[in-house]
N, C-alpha and C. Protein backbone atom coordinates (compact mmCIF):
# COMPACT_ATOMS: atom_id res chain seq x y z
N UNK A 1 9.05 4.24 22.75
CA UNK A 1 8.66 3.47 21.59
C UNK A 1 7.37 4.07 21.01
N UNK A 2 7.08 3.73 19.76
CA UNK A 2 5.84 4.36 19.00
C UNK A 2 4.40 4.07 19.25
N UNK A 3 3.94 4.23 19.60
CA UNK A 3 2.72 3.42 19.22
C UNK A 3 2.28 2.56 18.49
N UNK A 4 1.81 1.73 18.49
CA UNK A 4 1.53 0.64 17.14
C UNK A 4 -0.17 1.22 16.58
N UNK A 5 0.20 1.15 15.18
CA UNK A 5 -1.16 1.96 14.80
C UNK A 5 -1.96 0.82 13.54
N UNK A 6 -2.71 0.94 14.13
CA UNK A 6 -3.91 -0.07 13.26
C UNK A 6 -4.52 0.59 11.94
N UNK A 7 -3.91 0.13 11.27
CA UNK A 7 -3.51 0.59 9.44
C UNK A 7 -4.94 -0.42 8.89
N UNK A 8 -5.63 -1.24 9.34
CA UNK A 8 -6.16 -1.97 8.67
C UNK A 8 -7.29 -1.20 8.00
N UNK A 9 -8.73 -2.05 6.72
CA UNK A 9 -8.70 -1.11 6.17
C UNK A 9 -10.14 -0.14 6.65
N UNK A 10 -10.67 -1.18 8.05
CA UNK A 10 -12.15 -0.52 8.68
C UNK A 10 -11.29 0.42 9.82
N UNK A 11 -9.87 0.71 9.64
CA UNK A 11 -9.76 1.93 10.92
C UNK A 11 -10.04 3.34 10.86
N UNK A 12 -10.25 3.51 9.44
CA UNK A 12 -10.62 4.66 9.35
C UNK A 12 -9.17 5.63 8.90
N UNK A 13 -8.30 5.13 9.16
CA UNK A 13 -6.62 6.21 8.28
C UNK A 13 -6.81 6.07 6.77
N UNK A 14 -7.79 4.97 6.28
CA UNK A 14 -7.44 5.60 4.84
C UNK A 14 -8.75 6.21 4.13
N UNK A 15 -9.42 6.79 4.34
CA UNK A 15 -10.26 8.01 4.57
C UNK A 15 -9.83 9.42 4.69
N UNK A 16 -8.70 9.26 5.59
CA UNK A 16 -8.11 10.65 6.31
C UNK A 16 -7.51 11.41 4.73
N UNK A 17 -7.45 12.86 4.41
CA UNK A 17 -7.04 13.31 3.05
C UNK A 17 -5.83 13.86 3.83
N UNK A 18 -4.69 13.27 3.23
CA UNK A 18 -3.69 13.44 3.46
C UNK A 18 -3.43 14.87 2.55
N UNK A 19 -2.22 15.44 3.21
CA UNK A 19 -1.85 17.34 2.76
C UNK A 19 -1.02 16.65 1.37
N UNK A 20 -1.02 17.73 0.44
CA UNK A 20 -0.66 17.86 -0.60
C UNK A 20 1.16 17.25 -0.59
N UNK A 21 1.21 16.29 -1.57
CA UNK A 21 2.57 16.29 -1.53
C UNK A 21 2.96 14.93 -0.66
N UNK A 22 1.71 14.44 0.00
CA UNK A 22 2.02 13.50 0.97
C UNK A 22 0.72 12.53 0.16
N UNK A 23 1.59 11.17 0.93
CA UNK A 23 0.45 9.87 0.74
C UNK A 23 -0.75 9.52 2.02
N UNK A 24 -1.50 9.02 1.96
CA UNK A 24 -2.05 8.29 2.80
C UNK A 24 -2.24 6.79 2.89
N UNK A 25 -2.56 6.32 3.90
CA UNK A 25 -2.22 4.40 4.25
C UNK A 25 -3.12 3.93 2.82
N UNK A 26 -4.20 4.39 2.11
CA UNK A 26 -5.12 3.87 0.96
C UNK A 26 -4.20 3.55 -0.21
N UNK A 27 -3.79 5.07 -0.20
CA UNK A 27 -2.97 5.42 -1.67
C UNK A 27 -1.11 4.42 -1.35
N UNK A 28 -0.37 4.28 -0.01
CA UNK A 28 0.41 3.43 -0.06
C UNK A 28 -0.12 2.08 -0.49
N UNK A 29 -1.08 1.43 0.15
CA UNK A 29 -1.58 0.32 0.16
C UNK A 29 -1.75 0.23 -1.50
N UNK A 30 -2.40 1.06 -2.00
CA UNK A 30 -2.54 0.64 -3.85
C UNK A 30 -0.96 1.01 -4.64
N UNK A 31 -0.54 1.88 -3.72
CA UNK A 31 1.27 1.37 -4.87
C UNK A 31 1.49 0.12 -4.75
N UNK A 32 1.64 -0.28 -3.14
CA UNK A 32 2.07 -2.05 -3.13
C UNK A 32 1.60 -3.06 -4.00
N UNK A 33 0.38 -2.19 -4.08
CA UNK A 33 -0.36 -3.53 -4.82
C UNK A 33 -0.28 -3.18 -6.23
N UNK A 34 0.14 -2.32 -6.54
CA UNK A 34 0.19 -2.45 -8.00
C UNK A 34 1.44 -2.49 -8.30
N UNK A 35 3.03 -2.53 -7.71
CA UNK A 35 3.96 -2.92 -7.81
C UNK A 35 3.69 -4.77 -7.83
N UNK A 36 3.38 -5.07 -6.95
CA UNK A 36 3.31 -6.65 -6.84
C UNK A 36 2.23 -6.75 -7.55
N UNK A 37 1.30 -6.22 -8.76
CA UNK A 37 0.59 -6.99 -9.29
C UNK A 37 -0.50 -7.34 -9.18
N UNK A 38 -1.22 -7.17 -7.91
CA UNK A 38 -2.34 -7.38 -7.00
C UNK A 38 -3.38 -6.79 -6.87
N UNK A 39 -3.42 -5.36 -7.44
CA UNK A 39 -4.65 -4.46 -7.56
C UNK A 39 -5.31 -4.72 -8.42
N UNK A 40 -6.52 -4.64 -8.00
CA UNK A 40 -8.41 -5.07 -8.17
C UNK A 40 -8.31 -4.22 -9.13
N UNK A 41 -7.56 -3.07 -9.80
CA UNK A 41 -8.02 -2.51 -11.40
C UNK A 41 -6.91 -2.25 -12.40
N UNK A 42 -6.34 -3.29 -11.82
CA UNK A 42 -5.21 -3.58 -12.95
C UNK A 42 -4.04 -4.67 -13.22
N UNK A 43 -4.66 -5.29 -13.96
CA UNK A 43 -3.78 -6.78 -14.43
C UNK A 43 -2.19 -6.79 -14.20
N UNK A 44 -1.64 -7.35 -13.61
CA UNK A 44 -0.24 -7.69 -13.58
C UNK A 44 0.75 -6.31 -12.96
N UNK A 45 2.00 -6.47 -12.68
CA UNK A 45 2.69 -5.29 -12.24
C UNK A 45 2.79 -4.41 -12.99
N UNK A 46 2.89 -2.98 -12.33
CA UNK A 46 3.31 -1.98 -12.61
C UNK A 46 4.22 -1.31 -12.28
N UNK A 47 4.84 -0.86 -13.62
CA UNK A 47 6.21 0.32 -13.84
C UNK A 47 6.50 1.04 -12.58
N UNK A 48 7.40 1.11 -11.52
CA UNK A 48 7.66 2.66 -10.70
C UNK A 48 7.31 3.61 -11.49
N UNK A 49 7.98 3.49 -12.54
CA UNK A 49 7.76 5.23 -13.27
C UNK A 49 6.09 5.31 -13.60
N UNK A 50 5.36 4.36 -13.65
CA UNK A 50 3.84 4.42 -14.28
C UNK A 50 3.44 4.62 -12.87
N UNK A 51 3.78 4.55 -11.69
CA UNK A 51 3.01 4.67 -10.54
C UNK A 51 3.27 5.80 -10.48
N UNK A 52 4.73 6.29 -10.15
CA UNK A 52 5.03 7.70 -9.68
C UNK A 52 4.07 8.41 -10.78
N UNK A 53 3.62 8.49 -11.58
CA UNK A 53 3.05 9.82 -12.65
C UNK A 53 1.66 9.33 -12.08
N UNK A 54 1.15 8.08 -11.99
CA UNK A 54 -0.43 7.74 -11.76
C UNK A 54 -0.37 8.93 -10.05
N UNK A 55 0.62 8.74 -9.09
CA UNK A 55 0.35 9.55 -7.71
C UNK A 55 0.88 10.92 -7.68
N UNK A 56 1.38 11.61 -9.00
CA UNK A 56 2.00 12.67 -8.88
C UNK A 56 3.01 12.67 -8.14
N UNK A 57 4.01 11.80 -7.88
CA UNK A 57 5.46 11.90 -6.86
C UNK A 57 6.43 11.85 -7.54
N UNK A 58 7.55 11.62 -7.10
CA UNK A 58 9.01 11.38 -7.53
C UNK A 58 9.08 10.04 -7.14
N UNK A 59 9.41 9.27 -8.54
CA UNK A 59 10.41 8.34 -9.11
C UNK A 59 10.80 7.47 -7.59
N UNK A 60 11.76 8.83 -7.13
CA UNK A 60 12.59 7.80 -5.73
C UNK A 60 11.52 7.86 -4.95
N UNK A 61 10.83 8.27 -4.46
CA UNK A 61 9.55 7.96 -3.75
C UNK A 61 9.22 7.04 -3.48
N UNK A 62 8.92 6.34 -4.64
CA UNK A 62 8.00 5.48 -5.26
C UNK A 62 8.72 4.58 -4.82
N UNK A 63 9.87 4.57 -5.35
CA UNK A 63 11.39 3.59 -4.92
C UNK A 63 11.16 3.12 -3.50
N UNK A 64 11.45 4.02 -2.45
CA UNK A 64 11.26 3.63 -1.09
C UNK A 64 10.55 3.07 -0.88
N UNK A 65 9.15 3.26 -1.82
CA UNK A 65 8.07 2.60 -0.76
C UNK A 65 8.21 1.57 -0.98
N UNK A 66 7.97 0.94 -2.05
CA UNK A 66 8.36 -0.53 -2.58
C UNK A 66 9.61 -1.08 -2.01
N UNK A 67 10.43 -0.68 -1.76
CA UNK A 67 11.74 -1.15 -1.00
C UNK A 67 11.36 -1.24 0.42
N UNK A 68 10.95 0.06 1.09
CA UNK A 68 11.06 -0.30 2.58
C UNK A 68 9.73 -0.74 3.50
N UNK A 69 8.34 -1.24 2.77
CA UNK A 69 7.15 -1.01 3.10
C UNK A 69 6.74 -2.57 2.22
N UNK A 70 6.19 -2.89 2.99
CA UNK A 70 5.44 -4.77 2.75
C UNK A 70 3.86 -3.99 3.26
N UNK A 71 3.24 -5.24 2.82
CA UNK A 71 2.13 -5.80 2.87
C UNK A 71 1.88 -6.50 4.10
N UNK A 72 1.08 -6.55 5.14
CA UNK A 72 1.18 -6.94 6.26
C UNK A 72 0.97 -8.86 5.75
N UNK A 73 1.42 -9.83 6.28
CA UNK A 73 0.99 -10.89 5.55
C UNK A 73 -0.42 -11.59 6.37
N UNK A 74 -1.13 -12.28 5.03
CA UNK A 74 -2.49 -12.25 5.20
C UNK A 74 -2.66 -13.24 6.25
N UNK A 75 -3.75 -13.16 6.67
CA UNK A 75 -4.12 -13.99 8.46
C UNK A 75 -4.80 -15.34 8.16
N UNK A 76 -3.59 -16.30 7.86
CA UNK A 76 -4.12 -17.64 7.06
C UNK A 76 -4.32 -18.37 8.35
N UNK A 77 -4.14 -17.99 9.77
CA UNK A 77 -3.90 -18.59 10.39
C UNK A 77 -5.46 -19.58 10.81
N UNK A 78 -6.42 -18.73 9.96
CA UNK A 78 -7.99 -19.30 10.61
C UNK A 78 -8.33 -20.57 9.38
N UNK A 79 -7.59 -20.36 8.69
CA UNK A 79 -8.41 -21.26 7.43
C UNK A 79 -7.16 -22.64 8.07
N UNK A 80 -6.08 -22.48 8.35
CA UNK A 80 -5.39 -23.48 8.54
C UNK A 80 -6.11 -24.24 10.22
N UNK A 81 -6.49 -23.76 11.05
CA UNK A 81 -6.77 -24.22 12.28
C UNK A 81 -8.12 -24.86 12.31
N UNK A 82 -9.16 -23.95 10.97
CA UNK A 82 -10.42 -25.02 10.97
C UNK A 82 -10.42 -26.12 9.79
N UNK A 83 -9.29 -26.54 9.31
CA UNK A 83 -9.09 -28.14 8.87
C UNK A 83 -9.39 -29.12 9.51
């Protein structure tokens, strides 16, 4: 089995400069969020095709990630337990 790797955002992987042609955990993390709408520099969702040209990739790329790659879900579990 794989290792489980700590993606969060003080681990230090999205820092790392990923090789040409490839993403890193920063640059995935801001497609998600700008597919769903959620990124800190830009109002509402964005186009696949406006992402793929903003990261220099292919179209289907872009596709996968948004298809096979979530957002880890957020850790509500502390705000609900100190009620």
């Amino acid at each position: 089995m794989p290792k489980l790797r700590n993606t969060k955002p003080d681990s230090g992987y999205e820092e790392t400069p990923a090789p040409p042609g490839t993403l890193n955990v920063a640059q995935l993390r801001q497609i998600i969020l700008l597919h769903q709408g959620k990124a800190a520099d830009h109002e509402g969702p964005v186009d696949i095709q406006q992402i793929a040209e903003k990261f220099r990739i292919d179209v289907v790329q872009v596709q996968r990630i948004v298809q096979f790659l979530s957002m880890p879900p957020e850790d509500s579990s502390k705000s609900e337990n100190s009620v």
